[in-house]
C-alpha atoms as a PDB file:
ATOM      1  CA  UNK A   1     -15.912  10.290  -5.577  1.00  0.00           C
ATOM      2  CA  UNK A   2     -16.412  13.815  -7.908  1.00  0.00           C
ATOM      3  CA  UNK A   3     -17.717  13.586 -11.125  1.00  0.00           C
ATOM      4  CA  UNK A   4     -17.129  16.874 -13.100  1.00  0.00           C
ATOM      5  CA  UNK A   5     -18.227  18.225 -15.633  1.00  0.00           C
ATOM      6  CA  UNK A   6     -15.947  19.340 -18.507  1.00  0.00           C
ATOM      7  CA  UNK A   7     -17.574  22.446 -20.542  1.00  0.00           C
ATOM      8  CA  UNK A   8     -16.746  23.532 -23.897  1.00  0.00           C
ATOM      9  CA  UNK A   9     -17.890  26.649 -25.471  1.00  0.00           C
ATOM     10  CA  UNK A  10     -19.049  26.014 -28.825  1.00  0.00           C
ATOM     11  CA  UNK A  11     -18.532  30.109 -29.869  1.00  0.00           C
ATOM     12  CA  UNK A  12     -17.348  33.435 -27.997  1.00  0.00           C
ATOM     13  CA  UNK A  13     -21.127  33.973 -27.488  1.00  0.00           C
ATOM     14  CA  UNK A  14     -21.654  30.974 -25.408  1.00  0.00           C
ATOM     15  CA  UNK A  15     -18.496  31.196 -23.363  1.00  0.00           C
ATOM     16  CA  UNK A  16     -19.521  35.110 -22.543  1.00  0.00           C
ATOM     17  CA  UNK A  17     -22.544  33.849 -21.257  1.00  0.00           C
ATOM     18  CA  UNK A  18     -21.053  30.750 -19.584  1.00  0.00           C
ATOM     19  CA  UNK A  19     -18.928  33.728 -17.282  1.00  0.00           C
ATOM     20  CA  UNK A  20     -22.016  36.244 -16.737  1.00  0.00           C
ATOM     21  CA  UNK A  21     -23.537  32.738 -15.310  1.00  0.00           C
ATOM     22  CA  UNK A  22     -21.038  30.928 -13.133  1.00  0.00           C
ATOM     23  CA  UNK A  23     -18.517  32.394 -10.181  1.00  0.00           C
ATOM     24  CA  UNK A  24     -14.675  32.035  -9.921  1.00  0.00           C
ATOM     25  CA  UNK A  25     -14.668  29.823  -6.795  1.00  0.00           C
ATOM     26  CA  UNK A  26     -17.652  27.496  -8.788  1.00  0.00           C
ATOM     27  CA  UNK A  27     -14.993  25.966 -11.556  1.00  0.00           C
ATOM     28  CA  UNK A  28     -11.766  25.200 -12.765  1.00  0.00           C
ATOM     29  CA  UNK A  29     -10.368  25.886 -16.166  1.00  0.00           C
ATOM     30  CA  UNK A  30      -8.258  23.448 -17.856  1.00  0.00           C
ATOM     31  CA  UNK A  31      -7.016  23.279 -21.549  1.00  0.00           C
ATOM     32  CA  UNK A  32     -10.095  25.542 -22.773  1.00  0.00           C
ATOM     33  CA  UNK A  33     -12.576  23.636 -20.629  1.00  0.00           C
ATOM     34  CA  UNK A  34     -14.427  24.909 -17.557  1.00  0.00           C
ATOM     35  CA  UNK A  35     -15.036  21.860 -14.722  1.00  0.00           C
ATOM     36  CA  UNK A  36     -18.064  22.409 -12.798  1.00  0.00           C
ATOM     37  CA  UNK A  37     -18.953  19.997 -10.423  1.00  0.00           C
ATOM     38  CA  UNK A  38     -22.166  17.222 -10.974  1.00  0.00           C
ATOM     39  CA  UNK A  39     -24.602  18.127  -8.363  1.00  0.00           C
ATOM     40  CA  UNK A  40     -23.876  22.225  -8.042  1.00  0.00           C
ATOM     41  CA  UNK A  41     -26.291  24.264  -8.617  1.00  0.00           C
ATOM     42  CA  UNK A  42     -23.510  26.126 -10.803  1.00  0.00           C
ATOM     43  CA  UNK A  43     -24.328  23.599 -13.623  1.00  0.00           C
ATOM     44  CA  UNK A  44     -27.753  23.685 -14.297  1.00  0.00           C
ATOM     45  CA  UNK A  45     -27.688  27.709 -14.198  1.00  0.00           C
ATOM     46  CA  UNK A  46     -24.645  27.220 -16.991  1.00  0.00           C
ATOM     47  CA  UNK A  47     -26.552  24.851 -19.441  1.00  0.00           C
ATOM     48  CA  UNK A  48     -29.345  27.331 -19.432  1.00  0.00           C
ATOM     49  CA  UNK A  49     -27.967  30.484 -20.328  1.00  0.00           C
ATOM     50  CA  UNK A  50     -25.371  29.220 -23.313  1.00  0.00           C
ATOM     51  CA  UNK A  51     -28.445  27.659 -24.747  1.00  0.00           C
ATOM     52  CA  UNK A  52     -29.124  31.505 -25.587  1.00  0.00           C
ATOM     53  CA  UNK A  53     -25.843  31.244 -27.274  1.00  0.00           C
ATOM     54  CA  UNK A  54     -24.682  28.584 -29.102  1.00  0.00           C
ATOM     55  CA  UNK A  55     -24.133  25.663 -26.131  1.00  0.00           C
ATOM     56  CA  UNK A  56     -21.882  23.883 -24.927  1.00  0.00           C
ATOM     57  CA  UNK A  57     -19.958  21.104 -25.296  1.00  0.00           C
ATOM     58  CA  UNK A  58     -20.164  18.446 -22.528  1.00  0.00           C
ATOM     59  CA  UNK A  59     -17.952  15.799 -20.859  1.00  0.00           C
ATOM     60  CA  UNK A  60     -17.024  14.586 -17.335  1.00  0.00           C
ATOM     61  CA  UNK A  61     -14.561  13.015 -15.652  1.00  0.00           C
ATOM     62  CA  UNK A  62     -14.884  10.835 -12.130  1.00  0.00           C
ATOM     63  CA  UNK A  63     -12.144  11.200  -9.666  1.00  0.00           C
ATOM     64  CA  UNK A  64     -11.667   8.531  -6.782  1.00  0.00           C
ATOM     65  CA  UNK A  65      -9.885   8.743  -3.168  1.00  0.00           C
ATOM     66  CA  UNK A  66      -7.324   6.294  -2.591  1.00  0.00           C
ATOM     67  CA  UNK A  67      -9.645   3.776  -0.462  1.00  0.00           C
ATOM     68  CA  UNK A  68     -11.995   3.976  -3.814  1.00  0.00           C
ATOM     69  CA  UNK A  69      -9.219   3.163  -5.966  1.00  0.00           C
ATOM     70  CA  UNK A  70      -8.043  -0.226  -3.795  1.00  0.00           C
ATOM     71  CA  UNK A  71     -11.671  -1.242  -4.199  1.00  0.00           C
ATOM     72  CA  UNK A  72     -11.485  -2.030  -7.943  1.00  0.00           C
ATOM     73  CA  UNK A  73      -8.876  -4.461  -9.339  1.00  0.00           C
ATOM     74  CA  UNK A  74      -9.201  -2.833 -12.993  1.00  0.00           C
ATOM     75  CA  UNK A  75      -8.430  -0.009 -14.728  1.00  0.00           C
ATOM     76  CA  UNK A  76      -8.494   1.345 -18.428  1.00  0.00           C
ATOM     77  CA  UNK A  77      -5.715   2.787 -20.180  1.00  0.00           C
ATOM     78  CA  UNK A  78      -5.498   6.271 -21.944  1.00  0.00           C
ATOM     79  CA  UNK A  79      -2.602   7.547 -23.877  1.00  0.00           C
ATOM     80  CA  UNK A  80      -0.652  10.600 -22.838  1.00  0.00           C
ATOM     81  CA  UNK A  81       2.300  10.256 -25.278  1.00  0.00           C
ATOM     82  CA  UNK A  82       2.542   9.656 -28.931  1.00  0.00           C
ATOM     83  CA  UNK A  83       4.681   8.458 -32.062  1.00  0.00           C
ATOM     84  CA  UNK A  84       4.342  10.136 -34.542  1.00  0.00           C
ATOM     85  CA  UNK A  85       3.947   8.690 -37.651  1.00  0.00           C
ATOM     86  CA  UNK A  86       5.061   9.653 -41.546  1.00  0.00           C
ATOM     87  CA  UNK A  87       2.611   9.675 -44.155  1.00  0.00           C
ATOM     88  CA  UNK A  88       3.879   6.349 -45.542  1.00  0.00           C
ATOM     89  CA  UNK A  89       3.642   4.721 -42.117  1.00  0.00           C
ATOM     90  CA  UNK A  90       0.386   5.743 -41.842  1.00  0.00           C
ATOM     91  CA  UNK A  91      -0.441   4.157 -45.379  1.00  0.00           C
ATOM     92  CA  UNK A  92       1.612   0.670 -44.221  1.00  0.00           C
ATOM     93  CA  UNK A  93      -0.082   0.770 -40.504  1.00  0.00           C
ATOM     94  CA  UNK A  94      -3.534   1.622 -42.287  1.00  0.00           C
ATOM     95  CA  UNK A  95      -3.386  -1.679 -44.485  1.00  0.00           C
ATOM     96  CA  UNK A  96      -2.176  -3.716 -41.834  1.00  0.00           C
ATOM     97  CA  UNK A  97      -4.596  -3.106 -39.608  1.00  0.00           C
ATOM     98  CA  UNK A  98      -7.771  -2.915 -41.950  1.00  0.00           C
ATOM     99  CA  UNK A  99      -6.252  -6.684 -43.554  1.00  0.00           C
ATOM    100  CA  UNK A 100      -6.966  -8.030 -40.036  1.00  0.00           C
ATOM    101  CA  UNK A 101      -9.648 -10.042 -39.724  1.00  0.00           C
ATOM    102  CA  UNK A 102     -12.734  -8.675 -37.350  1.00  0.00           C
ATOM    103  CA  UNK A 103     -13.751 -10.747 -34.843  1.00  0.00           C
ATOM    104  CA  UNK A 104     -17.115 -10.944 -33.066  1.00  0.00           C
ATOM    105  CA  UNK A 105     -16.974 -11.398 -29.325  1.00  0.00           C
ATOM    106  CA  UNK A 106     -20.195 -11.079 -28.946  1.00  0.00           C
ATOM    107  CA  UNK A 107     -20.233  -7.256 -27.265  1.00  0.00           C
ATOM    108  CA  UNK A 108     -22.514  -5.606 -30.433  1.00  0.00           C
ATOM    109  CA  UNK A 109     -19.809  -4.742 -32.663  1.00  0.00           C
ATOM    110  CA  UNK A 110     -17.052  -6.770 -33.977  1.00  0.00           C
ATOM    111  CA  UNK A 111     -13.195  -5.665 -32.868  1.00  0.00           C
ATOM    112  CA  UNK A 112      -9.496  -5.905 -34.844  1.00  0.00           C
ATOM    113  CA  UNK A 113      -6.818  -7.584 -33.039  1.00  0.00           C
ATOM    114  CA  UNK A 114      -3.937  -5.024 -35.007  1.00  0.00           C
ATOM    115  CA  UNK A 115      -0.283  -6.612 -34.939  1.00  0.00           C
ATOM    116  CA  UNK A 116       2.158  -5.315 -37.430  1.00  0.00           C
ATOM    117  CA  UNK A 117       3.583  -2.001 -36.637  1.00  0.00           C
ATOM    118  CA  UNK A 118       6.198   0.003 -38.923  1.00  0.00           C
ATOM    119  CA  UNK A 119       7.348   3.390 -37.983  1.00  0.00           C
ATOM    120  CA  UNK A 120      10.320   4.846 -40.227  1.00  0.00           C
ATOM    121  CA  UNK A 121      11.052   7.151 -37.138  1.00  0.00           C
ATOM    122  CA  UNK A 122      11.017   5.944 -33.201  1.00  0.00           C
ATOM    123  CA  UNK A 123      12.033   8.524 -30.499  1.00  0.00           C
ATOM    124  CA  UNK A 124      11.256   6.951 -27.328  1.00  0.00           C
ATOM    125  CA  UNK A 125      12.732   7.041 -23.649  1.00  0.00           C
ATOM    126  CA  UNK A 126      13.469   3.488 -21.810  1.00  0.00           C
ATOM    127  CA  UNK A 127      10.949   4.410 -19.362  1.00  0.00           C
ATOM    128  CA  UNK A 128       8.128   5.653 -21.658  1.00  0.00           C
ATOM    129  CA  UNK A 129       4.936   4.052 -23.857  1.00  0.00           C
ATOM    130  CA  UNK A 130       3.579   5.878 -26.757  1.00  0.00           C
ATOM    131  CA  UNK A 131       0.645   5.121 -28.516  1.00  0.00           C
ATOM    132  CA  UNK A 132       1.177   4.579 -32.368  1.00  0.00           C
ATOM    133  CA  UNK A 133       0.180   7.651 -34.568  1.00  0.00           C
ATOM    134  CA  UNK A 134      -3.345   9.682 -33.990  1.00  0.00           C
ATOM    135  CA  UNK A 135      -5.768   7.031 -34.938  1.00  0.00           C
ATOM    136  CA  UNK A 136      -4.984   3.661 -33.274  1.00  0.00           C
ATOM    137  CA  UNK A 137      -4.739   1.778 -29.342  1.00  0.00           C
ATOM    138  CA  UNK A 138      -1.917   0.209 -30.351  1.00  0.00           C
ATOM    139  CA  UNK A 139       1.274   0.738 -28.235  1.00  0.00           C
ATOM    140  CA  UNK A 140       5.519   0.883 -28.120  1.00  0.00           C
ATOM    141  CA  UNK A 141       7.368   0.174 -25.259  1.00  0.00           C
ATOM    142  CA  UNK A 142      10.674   1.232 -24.221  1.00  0.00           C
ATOM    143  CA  UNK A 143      13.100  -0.895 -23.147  1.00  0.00           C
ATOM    144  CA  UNK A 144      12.902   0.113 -19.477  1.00  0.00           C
ATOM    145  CA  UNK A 145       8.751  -0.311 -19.996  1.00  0.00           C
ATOM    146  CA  UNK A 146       9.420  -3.690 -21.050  1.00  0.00           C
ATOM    147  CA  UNK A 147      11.945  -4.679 -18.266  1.00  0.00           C
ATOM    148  CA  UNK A 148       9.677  -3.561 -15.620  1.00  0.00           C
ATOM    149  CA  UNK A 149       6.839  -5.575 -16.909  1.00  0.00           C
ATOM    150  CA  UNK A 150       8.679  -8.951 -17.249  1.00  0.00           C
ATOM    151  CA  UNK A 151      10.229  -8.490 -13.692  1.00  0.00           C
ATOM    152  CA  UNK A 152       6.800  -7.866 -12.417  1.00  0.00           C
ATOM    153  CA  UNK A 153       5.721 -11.236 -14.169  1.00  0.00           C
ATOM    154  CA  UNK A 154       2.605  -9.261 -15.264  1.00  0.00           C
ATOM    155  CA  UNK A 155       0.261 -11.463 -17.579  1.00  0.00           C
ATOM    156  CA  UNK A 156      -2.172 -11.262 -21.025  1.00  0.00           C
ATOM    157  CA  UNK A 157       0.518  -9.847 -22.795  1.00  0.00           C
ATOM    158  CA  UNK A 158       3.278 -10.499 -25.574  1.00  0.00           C
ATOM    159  CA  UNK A 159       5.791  -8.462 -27.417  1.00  0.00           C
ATOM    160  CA  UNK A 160       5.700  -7.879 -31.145  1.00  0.00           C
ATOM    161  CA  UNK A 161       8.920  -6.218 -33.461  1.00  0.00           C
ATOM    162  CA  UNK A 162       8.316  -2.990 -34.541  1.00  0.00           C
ATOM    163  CA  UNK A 163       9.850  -2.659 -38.049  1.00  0.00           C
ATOM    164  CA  UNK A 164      11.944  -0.016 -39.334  1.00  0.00           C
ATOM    165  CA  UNK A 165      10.471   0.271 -43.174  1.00  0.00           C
ATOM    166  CA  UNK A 166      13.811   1.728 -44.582  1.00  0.00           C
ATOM    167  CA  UNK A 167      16.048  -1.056 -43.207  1.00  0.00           C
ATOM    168  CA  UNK A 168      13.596  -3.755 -43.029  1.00  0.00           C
ATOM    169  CA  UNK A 169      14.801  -4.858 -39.569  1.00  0.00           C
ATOM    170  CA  UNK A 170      12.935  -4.412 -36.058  1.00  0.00           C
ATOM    171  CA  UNK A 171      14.071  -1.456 -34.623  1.00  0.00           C
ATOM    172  CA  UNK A 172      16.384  -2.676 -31.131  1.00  0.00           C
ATOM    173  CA  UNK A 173      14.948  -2.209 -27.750  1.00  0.00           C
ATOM    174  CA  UNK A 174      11.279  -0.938 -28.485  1.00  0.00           C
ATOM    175  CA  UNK A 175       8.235  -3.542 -29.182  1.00  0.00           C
ATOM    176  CA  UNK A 176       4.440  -3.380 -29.575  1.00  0.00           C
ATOM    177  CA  UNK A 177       1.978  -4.689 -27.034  1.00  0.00           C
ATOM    178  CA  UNK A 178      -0.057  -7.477 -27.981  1.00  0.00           C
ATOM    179  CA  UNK A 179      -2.982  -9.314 -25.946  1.00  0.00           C
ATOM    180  CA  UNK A 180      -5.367 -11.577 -27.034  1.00  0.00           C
ATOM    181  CA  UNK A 181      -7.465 -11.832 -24.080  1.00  0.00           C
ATOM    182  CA  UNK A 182     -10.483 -10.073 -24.934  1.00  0.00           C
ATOM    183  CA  UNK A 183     -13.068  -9.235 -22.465  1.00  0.00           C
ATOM    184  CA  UNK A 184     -16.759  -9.883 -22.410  1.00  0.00           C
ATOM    185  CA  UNK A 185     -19.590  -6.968 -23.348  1.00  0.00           C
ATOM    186  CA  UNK A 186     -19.275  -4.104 -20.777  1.00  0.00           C
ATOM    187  CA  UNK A 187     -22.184  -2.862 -19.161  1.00  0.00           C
ATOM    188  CA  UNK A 188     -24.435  -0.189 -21.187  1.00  0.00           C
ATOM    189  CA  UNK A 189     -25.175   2.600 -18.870  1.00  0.00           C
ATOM    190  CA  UNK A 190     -26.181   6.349 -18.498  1.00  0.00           C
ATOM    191  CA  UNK A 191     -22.221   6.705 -19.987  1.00  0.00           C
ATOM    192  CA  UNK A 192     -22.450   4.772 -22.861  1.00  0.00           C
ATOM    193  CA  UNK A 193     -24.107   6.688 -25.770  1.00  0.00           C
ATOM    194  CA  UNK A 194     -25.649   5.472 -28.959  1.00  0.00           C
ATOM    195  CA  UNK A 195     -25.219   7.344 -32.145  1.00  0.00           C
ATOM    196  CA  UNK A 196     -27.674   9.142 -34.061  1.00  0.00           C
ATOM    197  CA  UNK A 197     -26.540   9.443 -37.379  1.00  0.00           C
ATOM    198  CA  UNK A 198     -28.468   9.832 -40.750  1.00  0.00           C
ATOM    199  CA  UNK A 199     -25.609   7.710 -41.752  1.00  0.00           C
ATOM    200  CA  UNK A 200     -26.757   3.985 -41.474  1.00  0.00           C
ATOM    201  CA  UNK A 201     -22.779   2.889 -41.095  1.00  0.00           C
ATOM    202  CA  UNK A 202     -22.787   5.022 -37.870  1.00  0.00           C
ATOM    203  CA  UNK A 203     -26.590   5.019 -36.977  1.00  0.00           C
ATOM    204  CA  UNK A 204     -26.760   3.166 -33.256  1.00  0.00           C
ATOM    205  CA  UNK A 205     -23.125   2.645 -32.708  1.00  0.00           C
ATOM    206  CA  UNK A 206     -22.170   2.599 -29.585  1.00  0.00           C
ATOM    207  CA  UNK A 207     -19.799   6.025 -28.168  1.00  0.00           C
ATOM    208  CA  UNK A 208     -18.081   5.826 -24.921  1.00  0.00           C
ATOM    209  CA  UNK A 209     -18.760   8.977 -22.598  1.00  0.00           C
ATOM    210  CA  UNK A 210     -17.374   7.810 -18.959  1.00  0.00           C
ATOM    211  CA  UNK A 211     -15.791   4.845 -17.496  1.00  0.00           C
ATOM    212  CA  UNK A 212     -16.166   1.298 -17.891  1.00  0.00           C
ATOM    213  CA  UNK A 213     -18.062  -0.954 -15.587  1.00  0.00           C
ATOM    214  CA  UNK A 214     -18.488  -4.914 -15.781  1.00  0.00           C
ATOM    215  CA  UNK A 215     -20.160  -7.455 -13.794  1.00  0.00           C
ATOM    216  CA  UNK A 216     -17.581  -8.577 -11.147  1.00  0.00           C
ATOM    217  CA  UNK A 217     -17.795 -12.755 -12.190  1.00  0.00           C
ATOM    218  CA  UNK A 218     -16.739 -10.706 -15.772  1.00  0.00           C
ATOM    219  CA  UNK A 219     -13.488  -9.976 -14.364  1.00  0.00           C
ATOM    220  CA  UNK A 220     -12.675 -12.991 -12.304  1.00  0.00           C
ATOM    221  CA  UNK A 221      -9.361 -14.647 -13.108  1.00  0.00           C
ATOM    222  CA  UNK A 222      -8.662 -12.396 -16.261  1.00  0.00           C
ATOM    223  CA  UNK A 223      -4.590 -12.106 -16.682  1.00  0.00           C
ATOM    224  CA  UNK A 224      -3.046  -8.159 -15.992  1.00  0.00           C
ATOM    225  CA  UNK A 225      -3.709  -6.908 -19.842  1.00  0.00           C
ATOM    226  CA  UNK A 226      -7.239  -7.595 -21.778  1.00  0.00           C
ATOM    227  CA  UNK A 227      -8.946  -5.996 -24.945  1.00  0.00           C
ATOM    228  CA  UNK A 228     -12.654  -4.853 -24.417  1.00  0.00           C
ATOM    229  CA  UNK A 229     -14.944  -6.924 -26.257  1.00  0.00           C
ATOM    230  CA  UNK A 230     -15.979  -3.299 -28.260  1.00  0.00           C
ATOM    231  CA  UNK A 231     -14.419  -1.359 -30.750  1.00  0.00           C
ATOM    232  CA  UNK A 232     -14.395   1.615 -28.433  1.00  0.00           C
ATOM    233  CA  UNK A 233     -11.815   3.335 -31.070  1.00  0.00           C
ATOM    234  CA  UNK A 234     -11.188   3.904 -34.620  1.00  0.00           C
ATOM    235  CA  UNK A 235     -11.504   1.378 -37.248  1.00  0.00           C
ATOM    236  CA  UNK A 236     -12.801  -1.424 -35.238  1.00  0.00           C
ATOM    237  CA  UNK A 237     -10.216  -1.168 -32.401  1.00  0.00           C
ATOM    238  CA  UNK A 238     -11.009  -1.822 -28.632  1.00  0.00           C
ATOM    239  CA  UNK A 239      -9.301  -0.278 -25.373  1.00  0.00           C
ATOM    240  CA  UNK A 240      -7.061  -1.899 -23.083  1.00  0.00           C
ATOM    241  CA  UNK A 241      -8.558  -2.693 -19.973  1.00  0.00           C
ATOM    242  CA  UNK A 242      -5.336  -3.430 -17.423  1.00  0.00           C
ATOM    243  CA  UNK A 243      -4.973  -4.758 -13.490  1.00  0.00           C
ATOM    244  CA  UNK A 244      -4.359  -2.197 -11.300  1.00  0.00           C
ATOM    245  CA  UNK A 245      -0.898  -4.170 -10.424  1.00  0.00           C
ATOM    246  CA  UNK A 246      -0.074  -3.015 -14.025  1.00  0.00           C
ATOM    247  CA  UNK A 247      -0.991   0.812 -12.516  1.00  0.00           C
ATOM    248  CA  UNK A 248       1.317   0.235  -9.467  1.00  0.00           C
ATOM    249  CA  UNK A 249       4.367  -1.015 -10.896  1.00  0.00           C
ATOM    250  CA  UNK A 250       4.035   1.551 -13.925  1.00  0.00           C
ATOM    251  CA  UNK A 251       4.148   4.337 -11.090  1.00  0.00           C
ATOM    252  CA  UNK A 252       6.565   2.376  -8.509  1.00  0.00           C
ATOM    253  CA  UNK A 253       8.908   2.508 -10.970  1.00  0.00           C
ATOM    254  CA  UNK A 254       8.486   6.359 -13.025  1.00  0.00           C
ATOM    255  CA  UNK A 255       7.336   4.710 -16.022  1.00  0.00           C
ATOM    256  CA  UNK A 256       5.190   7.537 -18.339  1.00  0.00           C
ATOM    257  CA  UNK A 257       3.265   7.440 -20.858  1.00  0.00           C
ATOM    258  CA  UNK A 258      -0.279   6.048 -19.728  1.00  0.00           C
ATOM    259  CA  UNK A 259      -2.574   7.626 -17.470  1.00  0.00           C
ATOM    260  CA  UNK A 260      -5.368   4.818 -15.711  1.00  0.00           C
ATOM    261  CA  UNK A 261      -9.279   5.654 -16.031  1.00  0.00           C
ATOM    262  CA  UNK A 262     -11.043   3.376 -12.744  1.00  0.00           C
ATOM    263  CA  UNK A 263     -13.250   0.405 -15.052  1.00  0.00           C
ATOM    264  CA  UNK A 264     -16.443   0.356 -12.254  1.00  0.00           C
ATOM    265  CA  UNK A 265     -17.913  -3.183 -10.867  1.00  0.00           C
ATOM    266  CA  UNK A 266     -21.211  -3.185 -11.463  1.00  0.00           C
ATOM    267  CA  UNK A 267     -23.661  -3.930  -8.236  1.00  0.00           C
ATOM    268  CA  UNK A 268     -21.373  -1.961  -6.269  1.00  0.00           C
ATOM    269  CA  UNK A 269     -22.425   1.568  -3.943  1.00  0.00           C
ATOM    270  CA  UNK A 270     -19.553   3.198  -5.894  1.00  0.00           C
ATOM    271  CA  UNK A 271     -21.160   1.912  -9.229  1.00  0.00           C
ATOM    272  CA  UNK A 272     -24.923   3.279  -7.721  1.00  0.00           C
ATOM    273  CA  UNK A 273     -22.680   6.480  -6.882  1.00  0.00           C
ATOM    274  CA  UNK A 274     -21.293   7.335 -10.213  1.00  0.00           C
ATOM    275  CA  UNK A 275     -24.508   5.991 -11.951  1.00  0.00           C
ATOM    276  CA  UNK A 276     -26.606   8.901 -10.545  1.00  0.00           C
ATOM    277  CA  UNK A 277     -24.017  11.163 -11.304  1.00  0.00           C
ATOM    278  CA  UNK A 278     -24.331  10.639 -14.905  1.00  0.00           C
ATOM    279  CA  UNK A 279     -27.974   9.896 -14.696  1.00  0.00           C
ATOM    280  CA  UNK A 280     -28.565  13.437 -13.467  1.00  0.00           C
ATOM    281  CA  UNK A 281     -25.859  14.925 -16.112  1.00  0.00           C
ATOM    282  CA  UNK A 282     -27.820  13.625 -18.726  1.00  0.00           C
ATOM    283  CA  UNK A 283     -30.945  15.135 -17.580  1.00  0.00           C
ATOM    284  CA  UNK A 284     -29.422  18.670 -17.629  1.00  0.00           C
ATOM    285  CA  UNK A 285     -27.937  18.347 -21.181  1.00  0.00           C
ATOM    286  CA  UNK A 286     -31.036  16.809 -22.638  1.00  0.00           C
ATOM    287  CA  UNK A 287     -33.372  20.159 -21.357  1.00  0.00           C
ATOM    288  CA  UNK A 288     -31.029  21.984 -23.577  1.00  0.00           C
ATOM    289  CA  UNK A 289     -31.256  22.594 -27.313  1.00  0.00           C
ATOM    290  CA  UNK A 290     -27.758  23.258 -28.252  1.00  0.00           C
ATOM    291  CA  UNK A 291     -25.516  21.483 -26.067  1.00  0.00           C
ATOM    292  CA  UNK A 292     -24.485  18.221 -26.467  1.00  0.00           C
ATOM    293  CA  UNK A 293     -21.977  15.296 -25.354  1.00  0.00           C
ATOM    294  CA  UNK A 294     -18.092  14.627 -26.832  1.00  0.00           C
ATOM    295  CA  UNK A 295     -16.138  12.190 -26.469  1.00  0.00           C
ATOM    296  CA  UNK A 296     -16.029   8.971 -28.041  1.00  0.00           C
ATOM    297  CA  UNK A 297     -15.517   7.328 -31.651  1.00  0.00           C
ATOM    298  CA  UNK A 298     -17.300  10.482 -33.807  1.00  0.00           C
END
């Protein structure tokens, strides 16, 4: 396993210093971020000189050979494609979803089951999944998507109409995903941040930095799609936590859309592993001033 670091200048300043500091062979440079490996020496020497700037904005990422892959039966979902919403579908969606109920599952923070989706506009392949606007977890499927899923006899999920607002009818051959099989509190770990806000709404909120992780008797018998217990996303919405059969038949069969972040078991060496990765990540970014962790809900 590699856990790397993702850095993002916070000014000109800091990324001219973040070069003077670090050699081409030390990093890779992706989308305006520079990945520097947990554990080089490369790091620490970065942190230090952009504090003379303005910082750096922090995040990491774990990769996983195949053989630690196999080892853990769950993964969690993140969105790679999107549709798009119009302004009035955003107002209908909003409403929906803030009219449904919260429910406490006793994980800190209550979450919102959200069923109900209109879009005015749907351009989706068969084979793809798209998350609903900019703001939600919610999902589409294409047709394909869907026919995949029931031939796999996959489990913890139904389908819900998505409804064209100008016709009034459910728009043929896409659906939302539903589950109501919500899992228990994750664990709270060196990649689990709380929130310090001078806002009390915000104040001590949980943020998610890295990966999920759950005690293995947690994921015993749970069916191949499950809602986290926490309101990992906007407005009181949780993440999908899947099976990785739902990972292997989505790439058997070319299906696009999702991309699968490992959920960890906790106990385990590659739990330890990953644990003092981000045990000794925090470390560096708390000797600095100016840089600081993304990711999450804020």
């Amino acid at each position: 396993m590699q856990i790397t670091a993702w850095l993002y200048p916070k000014s000109d300043s800091s990324r001219d210093q973040l070069l003077r500091a670090i050699h081409p062979e030390e990093f890779q440079f992706i989308s305006a971020r520079y990945g520097v490996r947990v554990g080089s020496p490369a790091l620490e020497r970065i942190l230090e000189a952009t504090d003379g700037a303005d910082g750096l904005g922090v995040s990491a990422g774990a990769v996983l050979n195949k053989l630690e892959l196999q080892s853990l039966p769950f993964r969690e979902l993140m969105c790679r494609s999107t549709a798009r919403e119009s302004d009035r579908d955003y107002e209908r969606n909003n409403a929906t979803c803030t009219a449904t109920p919260l429910q406490d599952f006793g994980a800190e923070e209550p979450i919102r089951l959200f069923q109900g989706i209109s879009l005015s506009r749907v351009q989706i392949k068969p084979n793809f999944v798209a998350g609903v606007g900019e703001w939600t977890d919610e999902y589409i499927l294409g047709a394909g998507v869907q026919q995949v899923f029931a031939a796999a006899g996959l489990s913890g999920y139904s389908l819900v109409p998505v409804v064209n607002p100008k016709t009034g009818s459910p728009w043929p051959e896409i659906a939302q995903i539903y589950s109501s099989s919500v899992l228990p509190r994750s664990m709270r770990d060196a990649s689990i941040d709380r929130i310090e806000s001078r806002f009390e709404s915000e104040n001590g909120k949980l943020r998610q930095l890295g990966c999920l992780a759950y005690a293995p008797s947690d994921l015993e018998g749970r069916p191949d799609f499950n809602r986290t217990g926490e309101p990992w996303r906007w407005w009181g919405l949780p993440s999908w936590v899947v099976s990785s059969r739902v990972e292997h038949f989505f790439k058997q069969f070319r299906l696009r859309g999702w991309a699968f972040r490992p959920v960890f078991l906790a106990g385990s060496n590659l739990y330890e592993e990953y644990l003092g990765a981000w045990h000794e990540l925090r470390r560096l970014v708390s000797k600095t001033a100016k840089s600081s962790f993304e990711g999450g809900r804020w």
